[in-house]
C-alpha atoms as a PDB file:
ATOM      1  CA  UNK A   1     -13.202  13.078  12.251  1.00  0.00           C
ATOM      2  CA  UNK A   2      -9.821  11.579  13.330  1.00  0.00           C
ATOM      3  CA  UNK A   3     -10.434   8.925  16.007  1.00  0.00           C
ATOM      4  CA  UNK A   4      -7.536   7.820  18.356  1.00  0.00           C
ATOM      5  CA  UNK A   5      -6.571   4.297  19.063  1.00  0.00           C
ATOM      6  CA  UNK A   6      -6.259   2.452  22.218  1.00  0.00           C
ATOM      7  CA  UNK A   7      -3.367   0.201  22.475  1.00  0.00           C
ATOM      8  CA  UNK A   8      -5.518  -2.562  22.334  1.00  0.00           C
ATOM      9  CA  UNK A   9      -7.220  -1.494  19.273  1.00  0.00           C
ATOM     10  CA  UNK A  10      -3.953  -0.771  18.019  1.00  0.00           C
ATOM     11  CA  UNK A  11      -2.948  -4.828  18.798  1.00  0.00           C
ATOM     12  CA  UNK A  12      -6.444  -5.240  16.867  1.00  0.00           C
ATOM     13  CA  UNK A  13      -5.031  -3.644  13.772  1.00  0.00           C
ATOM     14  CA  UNK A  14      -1.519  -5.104  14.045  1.00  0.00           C
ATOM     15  CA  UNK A  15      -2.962  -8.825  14.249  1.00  0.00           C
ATOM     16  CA  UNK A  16      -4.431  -7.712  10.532  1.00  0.00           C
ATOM     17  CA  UNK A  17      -1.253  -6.192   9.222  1.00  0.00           C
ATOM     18  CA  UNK A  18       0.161  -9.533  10.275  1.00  0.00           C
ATOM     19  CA  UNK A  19      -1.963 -11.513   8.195  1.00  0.00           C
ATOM     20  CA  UNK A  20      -1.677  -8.803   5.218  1.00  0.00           C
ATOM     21  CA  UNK A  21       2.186  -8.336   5.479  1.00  0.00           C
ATOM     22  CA  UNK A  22       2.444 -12.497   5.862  1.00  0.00           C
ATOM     23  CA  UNK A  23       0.066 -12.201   2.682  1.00  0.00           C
ATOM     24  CA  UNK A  24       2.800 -10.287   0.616  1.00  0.00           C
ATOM     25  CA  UNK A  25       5.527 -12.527   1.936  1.00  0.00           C
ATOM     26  CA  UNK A  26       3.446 -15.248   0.345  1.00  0.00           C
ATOM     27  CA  UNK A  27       2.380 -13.088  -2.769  1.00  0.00           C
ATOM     28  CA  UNK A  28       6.641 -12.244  -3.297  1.00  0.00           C
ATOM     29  CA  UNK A  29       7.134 -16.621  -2.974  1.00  0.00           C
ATOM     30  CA  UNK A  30       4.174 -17.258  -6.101  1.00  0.00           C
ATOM     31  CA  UNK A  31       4.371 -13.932  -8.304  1.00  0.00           C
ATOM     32  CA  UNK A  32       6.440 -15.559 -11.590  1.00  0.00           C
ATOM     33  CA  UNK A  33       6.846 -15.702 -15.106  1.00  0.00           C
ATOM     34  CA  UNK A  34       3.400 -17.497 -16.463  1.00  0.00           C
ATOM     35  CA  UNK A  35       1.733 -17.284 -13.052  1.00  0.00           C
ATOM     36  CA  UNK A  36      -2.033 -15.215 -13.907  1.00  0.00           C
ATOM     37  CA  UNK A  37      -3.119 -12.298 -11.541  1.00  0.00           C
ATOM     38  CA  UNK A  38      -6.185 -14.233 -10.820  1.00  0.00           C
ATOM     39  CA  UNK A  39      -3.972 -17.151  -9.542  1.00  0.00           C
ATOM     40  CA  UNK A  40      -2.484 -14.926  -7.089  1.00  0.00           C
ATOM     41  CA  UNK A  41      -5.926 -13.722  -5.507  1.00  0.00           C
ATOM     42  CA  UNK A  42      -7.281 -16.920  -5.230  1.00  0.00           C
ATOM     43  CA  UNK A  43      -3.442 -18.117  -2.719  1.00  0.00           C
ATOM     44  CA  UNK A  44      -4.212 -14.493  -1.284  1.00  0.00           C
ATOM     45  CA  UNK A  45      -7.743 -14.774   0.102  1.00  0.00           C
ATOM     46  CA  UNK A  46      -7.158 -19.023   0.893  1.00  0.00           C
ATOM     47  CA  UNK A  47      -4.373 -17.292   3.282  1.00  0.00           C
ATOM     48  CA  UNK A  48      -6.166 -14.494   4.579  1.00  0.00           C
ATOM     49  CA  UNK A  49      -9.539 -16.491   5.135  1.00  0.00           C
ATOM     50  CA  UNK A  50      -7.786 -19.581   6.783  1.00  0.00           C
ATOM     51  CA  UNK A  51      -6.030 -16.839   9.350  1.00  0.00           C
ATOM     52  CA  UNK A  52      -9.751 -16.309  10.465  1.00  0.00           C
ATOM     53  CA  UNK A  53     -10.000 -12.530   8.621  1.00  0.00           C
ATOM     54  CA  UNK A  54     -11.762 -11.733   5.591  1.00  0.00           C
ATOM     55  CA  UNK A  55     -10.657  -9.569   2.702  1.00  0.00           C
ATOM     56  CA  UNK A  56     -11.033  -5.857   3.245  1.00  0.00           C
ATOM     57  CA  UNK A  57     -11.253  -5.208  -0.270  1.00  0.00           C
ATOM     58  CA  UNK A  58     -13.661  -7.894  -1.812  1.00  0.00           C
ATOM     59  CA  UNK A  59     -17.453  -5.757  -2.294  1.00  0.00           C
ATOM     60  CA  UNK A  60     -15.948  -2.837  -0.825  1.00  0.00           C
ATOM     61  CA  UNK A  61     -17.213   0.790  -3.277  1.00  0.00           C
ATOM     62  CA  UNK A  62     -19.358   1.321  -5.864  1.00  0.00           C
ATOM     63  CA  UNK A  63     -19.040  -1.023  -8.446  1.00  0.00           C
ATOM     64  CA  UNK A  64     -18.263  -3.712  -6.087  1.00  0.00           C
ATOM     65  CA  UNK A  65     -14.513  -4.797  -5.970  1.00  0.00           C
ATOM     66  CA  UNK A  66     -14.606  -8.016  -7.397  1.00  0.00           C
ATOM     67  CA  UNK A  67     -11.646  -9.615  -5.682  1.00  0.00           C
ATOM     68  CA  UNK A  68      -9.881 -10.155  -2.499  1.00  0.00           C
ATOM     69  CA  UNK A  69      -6.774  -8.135  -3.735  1.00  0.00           C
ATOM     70  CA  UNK A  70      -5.583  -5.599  -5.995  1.00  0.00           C
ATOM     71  CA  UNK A  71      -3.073  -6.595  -8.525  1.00  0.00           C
ATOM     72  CA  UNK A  72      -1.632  -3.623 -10.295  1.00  0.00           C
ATOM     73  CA  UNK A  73       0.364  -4.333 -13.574  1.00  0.00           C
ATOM     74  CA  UNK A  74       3.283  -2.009 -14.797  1.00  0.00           C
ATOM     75  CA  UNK A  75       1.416   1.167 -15.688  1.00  0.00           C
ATOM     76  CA  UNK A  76      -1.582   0.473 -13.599  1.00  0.00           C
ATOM     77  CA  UNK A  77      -0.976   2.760 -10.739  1.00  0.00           C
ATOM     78  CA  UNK A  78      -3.720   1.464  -8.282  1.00  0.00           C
ATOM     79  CA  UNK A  79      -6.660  -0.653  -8.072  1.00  0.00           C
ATOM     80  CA  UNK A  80      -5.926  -3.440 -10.969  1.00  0.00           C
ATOM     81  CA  UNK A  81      -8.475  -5.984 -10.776  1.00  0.00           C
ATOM     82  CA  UNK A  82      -7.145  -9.471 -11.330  1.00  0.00           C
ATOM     83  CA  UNK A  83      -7.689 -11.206 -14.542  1.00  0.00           C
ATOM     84  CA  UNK A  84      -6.254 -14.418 -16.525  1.00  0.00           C
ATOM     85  CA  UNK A  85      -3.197 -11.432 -17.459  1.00  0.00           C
ATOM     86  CA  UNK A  86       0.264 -13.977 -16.893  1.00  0.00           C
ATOM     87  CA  UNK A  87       2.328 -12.403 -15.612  1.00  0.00           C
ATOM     88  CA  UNK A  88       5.689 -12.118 -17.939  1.00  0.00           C
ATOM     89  CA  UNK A  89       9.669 -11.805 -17.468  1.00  0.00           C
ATOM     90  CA  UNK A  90      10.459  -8.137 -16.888  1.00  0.00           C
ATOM     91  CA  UNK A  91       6.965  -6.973 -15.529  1.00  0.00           C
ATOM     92  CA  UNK A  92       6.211  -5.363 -12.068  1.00  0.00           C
ATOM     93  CA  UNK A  93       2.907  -5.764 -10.071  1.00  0.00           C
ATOM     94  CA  UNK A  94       1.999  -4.132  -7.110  1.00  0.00           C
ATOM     95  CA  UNK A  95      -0.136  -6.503  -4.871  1.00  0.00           C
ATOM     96  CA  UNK A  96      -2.629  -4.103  -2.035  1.00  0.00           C
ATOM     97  CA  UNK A  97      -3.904  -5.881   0.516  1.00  0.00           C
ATOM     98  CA  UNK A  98      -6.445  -5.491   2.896  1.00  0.00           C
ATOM     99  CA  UNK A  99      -7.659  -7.732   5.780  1.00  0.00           C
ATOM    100  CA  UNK A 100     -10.397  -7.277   8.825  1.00  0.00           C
ATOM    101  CA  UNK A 101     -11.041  -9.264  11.729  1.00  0.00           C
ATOM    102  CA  UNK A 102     -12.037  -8.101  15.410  1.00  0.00           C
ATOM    103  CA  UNK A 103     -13.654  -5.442  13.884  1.00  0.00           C
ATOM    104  CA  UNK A 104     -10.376  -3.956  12.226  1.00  0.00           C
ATOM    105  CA  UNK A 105      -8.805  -3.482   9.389  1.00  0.00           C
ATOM    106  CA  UNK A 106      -4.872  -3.900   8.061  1.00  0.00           C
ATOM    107  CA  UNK A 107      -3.869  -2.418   4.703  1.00  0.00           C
ATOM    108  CA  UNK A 108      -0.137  -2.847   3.288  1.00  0.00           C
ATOM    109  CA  UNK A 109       1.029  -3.127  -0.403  1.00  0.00           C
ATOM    110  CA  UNK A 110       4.379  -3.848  -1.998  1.00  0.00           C
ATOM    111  CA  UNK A 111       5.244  -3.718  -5.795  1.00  0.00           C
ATOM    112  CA  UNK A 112       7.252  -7.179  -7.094  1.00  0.00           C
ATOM    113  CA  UNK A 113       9.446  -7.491 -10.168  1.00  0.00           C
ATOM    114  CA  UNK A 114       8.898 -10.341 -12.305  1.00  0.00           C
ATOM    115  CA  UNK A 115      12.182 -12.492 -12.915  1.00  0.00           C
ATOM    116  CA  UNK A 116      14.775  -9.894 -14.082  1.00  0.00           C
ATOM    117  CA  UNK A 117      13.639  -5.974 -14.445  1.00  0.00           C
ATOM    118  CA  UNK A 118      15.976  -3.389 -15.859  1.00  0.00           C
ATOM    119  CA  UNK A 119      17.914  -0.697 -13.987  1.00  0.00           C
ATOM    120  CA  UNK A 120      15.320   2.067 -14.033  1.00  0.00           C
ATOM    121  CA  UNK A 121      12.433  -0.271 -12.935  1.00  0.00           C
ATOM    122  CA  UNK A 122      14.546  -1.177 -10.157  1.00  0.00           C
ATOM    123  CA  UNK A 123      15.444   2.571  -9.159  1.00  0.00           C
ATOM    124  CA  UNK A 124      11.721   3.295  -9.472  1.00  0.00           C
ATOM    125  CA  UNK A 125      11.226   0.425  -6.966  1.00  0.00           C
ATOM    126  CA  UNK A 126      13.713   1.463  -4.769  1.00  0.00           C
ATOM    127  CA  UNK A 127      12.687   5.367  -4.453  1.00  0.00           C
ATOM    128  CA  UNK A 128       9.170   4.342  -3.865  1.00  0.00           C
ATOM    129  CA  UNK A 129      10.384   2.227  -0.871  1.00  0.00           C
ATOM    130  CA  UNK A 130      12.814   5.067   0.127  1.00  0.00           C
ATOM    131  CA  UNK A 131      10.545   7.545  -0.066  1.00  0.00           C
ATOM    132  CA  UNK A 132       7.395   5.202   2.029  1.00  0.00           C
ATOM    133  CA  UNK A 133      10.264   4.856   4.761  1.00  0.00           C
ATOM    134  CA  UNK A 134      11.082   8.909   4.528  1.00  0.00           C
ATOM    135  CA  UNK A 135       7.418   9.314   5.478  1.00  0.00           C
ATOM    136  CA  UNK A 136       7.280   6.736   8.299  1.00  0.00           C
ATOM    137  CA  UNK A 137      10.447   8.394   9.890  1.00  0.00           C
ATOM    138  CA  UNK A 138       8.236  11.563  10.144  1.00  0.00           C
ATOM    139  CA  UNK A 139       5.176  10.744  11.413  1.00  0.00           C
ATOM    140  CA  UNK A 140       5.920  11.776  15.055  1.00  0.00           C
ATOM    141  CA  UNK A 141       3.696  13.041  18.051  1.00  0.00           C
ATOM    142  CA  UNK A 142       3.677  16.811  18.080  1.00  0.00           C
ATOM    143  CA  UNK A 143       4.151  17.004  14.142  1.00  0.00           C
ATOM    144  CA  UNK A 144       2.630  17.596  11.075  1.00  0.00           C
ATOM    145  CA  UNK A 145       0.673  15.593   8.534  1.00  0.00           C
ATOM    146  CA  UNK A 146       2.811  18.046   5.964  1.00  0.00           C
ATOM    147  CA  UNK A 147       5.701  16.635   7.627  1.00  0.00           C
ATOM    148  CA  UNK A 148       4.896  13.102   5.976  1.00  0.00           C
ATOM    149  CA  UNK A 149       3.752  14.501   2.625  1.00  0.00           C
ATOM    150  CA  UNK A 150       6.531  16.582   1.966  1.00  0.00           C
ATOM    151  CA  UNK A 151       9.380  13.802   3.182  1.00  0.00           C
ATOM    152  CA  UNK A 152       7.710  11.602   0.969  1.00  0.00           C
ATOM    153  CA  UNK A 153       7.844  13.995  -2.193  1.00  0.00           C
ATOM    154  CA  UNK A 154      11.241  14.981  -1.465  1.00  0.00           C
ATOM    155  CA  UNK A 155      12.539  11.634  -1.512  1.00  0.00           C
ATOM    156  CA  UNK A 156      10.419  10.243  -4.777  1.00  0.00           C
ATOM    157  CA  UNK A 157      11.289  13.606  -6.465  1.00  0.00           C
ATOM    158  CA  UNK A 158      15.169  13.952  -5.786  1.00  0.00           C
ATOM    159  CA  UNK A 159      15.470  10.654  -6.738  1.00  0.00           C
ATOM    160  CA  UNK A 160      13.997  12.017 -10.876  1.00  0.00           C
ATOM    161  CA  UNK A 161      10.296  10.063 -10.547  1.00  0.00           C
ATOM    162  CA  UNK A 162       7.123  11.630  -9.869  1.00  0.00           C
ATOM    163  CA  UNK A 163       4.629  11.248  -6.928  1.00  0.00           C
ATOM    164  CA  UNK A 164       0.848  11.006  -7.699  1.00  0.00           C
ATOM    165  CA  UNK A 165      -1.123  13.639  -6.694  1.00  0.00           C
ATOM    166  CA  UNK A 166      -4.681  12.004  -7.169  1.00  0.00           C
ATOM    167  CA  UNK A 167      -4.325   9.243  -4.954  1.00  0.00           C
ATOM    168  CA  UNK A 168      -4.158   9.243  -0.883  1.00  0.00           C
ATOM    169  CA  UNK A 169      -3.276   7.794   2.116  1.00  0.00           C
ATOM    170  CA  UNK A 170      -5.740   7.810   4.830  1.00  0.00           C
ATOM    171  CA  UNK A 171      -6.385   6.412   8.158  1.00  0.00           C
ATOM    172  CA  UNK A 172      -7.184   3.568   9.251  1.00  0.00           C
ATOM    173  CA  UNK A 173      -9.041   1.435  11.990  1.00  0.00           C
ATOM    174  CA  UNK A 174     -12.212  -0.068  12.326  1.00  0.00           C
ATOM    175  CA  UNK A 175     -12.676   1.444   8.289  1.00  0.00           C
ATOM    176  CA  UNK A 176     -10.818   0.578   5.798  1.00  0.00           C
ATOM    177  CA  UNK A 177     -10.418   4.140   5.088  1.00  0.00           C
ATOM    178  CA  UNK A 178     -11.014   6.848   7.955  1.00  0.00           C
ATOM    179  CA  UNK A 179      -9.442  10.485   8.440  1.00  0.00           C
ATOM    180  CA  UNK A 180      -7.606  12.168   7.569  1.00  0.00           C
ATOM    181  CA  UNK A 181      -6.223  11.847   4.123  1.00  0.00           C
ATOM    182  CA  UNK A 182      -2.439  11.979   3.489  1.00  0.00           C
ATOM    183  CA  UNK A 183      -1.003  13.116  -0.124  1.00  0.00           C
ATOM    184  CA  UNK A 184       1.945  12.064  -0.907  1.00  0.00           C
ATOM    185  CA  UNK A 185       2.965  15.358  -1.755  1.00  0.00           C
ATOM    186  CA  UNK A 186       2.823  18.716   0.476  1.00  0.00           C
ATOM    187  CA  UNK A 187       4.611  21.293   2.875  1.00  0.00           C
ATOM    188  CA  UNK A 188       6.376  20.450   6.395  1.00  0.00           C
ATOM    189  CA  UNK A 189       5.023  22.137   8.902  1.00  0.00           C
ATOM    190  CA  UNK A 190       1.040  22.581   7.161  1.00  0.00           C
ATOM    191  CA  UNK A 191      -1.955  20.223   7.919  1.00  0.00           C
ATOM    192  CA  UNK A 192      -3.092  18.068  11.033  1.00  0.00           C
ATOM    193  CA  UNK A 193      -1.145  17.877  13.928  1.00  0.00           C
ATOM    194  CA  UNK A 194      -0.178  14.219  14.797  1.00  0.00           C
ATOM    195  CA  UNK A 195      -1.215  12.952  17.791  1.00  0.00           C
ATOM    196  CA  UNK A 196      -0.495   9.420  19.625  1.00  0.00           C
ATOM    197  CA  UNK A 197      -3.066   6.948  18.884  1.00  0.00           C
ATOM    198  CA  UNK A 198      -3.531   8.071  15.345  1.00  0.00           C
ATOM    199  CA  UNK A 199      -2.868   4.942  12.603  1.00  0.00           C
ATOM    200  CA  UNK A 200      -2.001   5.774   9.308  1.00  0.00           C
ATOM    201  CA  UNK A 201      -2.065   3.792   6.107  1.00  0.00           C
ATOM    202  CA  UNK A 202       0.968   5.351   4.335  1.00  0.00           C
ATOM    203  CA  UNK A 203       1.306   4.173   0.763  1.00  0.00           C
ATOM    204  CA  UNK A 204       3.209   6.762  -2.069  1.00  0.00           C
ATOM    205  CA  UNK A 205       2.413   5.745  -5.451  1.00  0.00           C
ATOM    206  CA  UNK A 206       5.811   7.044  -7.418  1.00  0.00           C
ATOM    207  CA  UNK A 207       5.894   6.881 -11.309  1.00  0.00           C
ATOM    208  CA  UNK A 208       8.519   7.337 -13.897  1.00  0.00           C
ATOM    209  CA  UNK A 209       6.658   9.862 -16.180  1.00  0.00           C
ATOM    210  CA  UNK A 210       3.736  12.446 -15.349  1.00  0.00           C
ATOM    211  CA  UNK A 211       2.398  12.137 -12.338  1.00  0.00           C
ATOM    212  CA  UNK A 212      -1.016  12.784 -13.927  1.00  0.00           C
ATOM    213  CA  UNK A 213      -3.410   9.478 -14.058  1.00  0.00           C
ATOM    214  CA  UNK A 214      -6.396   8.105 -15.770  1.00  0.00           C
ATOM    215  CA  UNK A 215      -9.012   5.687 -14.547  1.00  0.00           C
ATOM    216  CA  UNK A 216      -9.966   2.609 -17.046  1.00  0.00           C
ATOM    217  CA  UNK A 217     -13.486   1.313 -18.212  1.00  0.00           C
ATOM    218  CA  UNK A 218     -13.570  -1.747 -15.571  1.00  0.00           C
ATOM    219  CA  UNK A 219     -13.986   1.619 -13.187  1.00  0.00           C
ATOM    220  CA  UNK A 220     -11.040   0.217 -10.540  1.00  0.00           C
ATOM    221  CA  UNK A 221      -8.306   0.324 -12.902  1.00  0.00           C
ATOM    222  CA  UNK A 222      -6.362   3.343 -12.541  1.00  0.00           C
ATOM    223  CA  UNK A 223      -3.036   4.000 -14.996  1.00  0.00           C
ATOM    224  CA  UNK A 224      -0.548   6.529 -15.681  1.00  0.00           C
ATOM    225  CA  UNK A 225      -1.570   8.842 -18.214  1.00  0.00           C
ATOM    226  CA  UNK A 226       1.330   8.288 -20.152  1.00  0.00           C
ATOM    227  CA  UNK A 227       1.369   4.924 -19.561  1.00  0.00           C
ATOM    228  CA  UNK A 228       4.870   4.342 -17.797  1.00  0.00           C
ATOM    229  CA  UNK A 229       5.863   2.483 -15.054  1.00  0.00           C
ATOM    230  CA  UNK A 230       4.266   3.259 -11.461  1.00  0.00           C
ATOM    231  CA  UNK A 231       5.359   1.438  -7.903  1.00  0.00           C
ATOM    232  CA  UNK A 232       3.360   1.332  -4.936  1.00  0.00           C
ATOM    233  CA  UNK A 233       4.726   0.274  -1.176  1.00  0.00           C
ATOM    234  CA  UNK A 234       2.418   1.091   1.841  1.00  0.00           C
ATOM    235  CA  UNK A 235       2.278   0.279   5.093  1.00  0.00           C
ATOM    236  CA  UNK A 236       0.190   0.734   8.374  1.00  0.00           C
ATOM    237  CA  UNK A 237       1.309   2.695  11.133  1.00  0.00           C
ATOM    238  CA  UNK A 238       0.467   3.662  14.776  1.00  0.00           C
ATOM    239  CA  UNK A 239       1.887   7.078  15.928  1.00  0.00           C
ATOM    240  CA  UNK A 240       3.234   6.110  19.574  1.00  0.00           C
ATOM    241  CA  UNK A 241       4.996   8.117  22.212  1.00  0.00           C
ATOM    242  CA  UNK A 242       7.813   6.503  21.084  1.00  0.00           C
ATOM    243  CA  UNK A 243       7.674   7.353  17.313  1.00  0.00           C
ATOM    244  CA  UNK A 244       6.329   5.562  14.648  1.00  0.00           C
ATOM    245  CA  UNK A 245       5.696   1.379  14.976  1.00  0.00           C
ATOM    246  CA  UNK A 246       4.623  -0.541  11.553  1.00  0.00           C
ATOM    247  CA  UNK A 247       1.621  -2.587  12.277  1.00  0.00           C
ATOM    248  CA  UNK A 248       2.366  -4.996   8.695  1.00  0.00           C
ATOM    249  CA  UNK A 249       5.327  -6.634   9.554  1.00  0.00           C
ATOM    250  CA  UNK A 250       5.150 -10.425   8.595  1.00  0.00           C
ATOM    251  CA  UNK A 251       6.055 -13.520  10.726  1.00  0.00           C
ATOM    252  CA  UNK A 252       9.534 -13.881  10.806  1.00  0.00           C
ATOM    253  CA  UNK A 253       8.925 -17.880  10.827  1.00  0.00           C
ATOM    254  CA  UNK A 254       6.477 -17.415   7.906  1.00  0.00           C
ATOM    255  CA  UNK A 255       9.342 -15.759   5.725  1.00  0.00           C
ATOM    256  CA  UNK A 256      11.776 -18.544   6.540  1.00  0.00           C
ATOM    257  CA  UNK A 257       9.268 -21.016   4.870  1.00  0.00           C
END
């Protein structure tokens, strides 16, 4: 069931995406050459716990996620848990972050190179952003949830990458994950109509190869079956008479620090 947001609920879920978009800023300052996955949870939940949230992702399923963020390395897709890995010249992580307080939850994620990355790392970067703002442009009052899925796979597909077809977006609120889920691929004009109040965590996962996937031993861990590169940018979003508003946008006095 699809449950609409008041706008104070909606300011609920916007003071998270704060705190999780302010926790990327932070993430993009510390991810380096040499610097270990696990280093970057531990800044991550000091941040998000000294804001006066907790992390939406730490116990969360079945195994337990073991950590307060998800740190997804080159051909990990999703879900990486974070580990003594260093990090190394060349590499891209995506960082997901989740955060809950008032009863709410935010949930954005942004992939970062590591020092230099070659050209078709940084087109895969780019079409994955491209393609999370095509989606965001159509998630309107009086559309479709098809709408968003296909913009999304147009834009990640005419740009010669591949969108997963596995993974979702989904709603979001007082759950981390709520109704209804959003592919990242699809037809305009099929699925749920969008409504105001809805909030939608909107987060393509775009790969260079096959968009097929496979899901490792540690049971998080989820990789391209081929094992080339995949990106991952999301962000939340309230549906509002007035079009779509992002709920994860950072300080802009935090990002001058």
């Amino acid at each position: 069931m699809i449950t609409l947001k008041s706008d104070r609920e909606i300011e609920l879920i916007r003071k998270n995406g704060r705190i999780v978009a302010n926790t990327l800023a932070l993430m993009r300052r510390h991810a380096a050459p040499g610097v270990t996955t696990k280093e970057l949870d531990g800044i991550a939940e000091d941040y998000i716990r000294g804001e006066g949230a907790v992390p939406s992702f730490l116990g969360y399923g079945e195994p337990p996620y073991p950590a307060a963020i998800c740190t997804s390395v080159n051909e990990a897709v999703v879900h990486g848990v974070p580990d003594g890995r260093a990090l190394q010249e060349g590499d891209i992580v995506g960082i997901d972050v989740g955060a809950s307080s008032g009863g709410f939850h935010g949930d954005g994620a942004a992939t970062l190179p590591i020092g230099r990355i070659d050209d078709e790392t940084g087109r895969l970067l780019a079409a994955t952003q491209a393609a999370l703002a095509a989606g965001i442009a159509k998630a309107l009052p009086g559309g479709r949830l098809g709408d968003v899925s296909a913009a999304i796979q147009g834009a990640a597909e005419d740009a010669g990458f591949s969108v997963v077809r596995a993974l979702v977006g989904h709603g979001i609120g007082r759950e981390m994950h709520e109704a209804p889920q959003i592919p990242n691929y699809g037809r305009a004009g099929r699925g749920v109509r969008l409504k105001t109040g809805m909030v939608l965590a909107l987060e393509p996962m775009i790969n260079i190869g096959t968009y097929e996937v496979e899901l490792l031993d540690d049971e998080w861990t989820i990789v391209t079956a081929d094992r080339t590169l995949s990106a991952h940018f999301e962000h939340t979003v309230a549906i509002t008479e007035d079009g779509p508003v992002i709920l994860t946008v950072a300080d802009p006095e935090f990002l001058d620090q």
